[in-house]
C-alpha atoms as a PDB file:
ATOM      1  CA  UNK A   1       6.976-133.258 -65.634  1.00  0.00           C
ATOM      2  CA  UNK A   2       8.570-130.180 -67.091  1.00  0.00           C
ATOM      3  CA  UNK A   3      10.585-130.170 -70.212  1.00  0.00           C
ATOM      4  CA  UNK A   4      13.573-129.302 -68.347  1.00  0.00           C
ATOM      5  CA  UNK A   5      13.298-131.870 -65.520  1.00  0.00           C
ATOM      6  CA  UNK A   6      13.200-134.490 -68.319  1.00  0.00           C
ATOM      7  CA  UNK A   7      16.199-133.156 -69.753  1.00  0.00           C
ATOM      8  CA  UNK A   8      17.796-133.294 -66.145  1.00  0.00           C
ATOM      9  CA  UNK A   9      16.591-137.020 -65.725  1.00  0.00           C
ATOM     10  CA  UNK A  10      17.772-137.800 -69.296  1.00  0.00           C
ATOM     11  CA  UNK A  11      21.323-136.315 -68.279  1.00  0.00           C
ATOM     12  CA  UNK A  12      22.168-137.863 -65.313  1.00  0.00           C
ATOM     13  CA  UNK A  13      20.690-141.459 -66.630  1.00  0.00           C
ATOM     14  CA  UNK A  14      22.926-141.000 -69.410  1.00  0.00           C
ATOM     15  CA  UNK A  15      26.133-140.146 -66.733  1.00  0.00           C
ATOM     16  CA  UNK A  16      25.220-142.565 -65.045  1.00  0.00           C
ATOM     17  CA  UNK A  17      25.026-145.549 -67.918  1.00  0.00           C
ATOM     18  CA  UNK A  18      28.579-144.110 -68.798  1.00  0.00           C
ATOM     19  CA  UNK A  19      29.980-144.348 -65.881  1.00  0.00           C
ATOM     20  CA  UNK A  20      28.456-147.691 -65.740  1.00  0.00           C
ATOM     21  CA  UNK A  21      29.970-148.810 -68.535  1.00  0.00           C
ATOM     22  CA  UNK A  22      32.972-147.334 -67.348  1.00  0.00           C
ATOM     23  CA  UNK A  23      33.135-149.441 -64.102  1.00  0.00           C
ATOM     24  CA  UNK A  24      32.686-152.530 -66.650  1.00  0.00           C
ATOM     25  CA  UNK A  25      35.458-152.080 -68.586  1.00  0.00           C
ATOM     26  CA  UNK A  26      37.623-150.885 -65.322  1.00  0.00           C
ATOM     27  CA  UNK A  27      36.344-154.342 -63.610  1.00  0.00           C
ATOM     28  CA  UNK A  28      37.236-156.699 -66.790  1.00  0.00           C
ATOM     29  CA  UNK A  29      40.556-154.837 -66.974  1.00  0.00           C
ATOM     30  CA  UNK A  30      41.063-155.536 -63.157  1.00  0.00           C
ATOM     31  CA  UNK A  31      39.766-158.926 -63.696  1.00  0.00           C
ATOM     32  CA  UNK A  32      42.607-159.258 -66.637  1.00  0.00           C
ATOM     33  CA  UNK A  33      45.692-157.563 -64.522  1.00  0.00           C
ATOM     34  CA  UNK A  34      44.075-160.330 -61.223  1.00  0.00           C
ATOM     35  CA  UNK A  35      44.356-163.331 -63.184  1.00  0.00           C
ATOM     36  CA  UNK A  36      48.180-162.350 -64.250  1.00  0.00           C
ATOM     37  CA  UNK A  37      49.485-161.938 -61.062  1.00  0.00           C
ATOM     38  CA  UNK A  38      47.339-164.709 -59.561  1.00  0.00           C
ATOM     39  CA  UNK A  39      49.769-166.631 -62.443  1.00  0.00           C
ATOM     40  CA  UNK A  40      52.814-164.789 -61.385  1.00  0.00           C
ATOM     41  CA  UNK A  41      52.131-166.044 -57.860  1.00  0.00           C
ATOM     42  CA  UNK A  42      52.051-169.475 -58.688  1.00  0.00           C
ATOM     43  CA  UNK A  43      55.260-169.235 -60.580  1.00  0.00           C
ATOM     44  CA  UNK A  44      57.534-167.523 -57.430  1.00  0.00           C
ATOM     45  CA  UNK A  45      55.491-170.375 -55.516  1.00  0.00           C
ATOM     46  CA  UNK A  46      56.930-173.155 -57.390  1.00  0.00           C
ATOM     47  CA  UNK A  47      60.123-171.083 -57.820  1.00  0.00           C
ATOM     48  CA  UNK A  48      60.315-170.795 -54.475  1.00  0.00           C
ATOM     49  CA  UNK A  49      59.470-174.325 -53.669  1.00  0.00           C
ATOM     50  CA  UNK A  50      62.575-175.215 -55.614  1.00  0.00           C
ATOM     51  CA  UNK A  51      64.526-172.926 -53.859  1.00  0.00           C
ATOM     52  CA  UNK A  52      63.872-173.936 -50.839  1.00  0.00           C
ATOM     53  CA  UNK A  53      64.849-177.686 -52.112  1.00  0.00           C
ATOM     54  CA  UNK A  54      67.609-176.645 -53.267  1.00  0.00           C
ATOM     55  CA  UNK A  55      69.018-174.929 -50.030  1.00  0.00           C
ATOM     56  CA  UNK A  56      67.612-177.959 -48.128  1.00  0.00           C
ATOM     57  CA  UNK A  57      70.204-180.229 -50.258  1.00  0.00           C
ATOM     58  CA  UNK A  58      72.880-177.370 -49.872  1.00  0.00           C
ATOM     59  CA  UNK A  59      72.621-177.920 -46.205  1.00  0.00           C
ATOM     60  CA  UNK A  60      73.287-181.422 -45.644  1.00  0.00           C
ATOM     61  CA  UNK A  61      76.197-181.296 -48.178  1.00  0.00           C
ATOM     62  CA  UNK A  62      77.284-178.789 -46.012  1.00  0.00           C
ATOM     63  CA  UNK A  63      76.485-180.643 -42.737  1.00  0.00           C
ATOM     64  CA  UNK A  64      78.384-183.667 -44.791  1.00  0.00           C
ATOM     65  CA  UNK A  65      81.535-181.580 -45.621  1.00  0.00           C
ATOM     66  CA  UNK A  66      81.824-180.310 -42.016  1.00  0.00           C
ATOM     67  CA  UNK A  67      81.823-183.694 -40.604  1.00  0.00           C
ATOM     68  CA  UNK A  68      84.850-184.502 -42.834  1.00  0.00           C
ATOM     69  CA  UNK A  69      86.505-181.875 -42.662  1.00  0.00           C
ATOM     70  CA  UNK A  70      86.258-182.150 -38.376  1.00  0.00           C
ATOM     71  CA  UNK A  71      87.294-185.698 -38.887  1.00  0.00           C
ATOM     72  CA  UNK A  72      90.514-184.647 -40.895  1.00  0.00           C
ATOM     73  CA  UNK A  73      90.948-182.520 -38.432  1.00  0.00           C
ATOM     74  CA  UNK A  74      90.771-184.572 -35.534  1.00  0.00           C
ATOM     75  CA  UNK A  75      93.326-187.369 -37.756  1.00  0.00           C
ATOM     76  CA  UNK A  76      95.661-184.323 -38.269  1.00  0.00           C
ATOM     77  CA  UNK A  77      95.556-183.284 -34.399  1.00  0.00           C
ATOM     78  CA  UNK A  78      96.256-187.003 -33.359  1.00  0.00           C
ATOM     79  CA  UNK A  79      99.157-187.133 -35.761  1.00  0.00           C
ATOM     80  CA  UNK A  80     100.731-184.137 -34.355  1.00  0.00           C
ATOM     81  CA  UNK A  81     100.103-185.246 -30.827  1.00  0.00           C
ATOM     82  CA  UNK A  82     103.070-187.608 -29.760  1.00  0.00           C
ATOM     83  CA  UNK A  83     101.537-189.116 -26.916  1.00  0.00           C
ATOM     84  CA  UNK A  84      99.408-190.305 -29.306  1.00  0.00           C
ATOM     85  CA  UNK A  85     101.802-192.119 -30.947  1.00  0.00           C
ATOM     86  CA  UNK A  86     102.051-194.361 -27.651  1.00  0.00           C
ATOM     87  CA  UNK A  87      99.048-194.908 -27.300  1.00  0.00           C
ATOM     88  CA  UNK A  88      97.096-197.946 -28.569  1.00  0.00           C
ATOM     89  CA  UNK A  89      94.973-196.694 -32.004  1.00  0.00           C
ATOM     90  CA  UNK A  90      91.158-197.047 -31.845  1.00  0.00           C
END
């Protein structure tokens, strides 16, 4: 082998063990940045979790209010109906 094509070989093995080394840090970095958001993804999951609680017990105090307030209503329309008056009460 020449003197030159050794220097050629030498070159690109060198390129290529720094962009080797390159990739390595690039992949621990990515490895780094993964395991954060794989955190961050459990958080909005259990944030979310709650949430959705939440707005579950939001909904049947709604669905409770609404019955009331129907059932006022329905007292309120009675009382302002005189034929109920006449009429036996249940």
């Amino acid at each position: 082998m020449s003197p030159e094509t050794l220097l050629k070989l030498e070159d690109s093995i060198f390129r290529l063990v720094e962009r080797f080394r390159a990739l390595q840090s690039e992949n621990r970095n990515l490895e780094v940045q993964l395991k954060e958001l794989k955190q961050e993804l459990e958080e909005l999951e259990s944030k979310k979790e709650g949430q959705e609680e939440r707005l579950r017990r939001l909904d049947q105090e709604r669905q409770r209010i609404r019955q009331l307030v129907e059932s006022a209503i329905r007292k309120i329309g009675s009382l302002e109906d005189p034929a109920s008056l006449l009429s036996p009460r249940r």
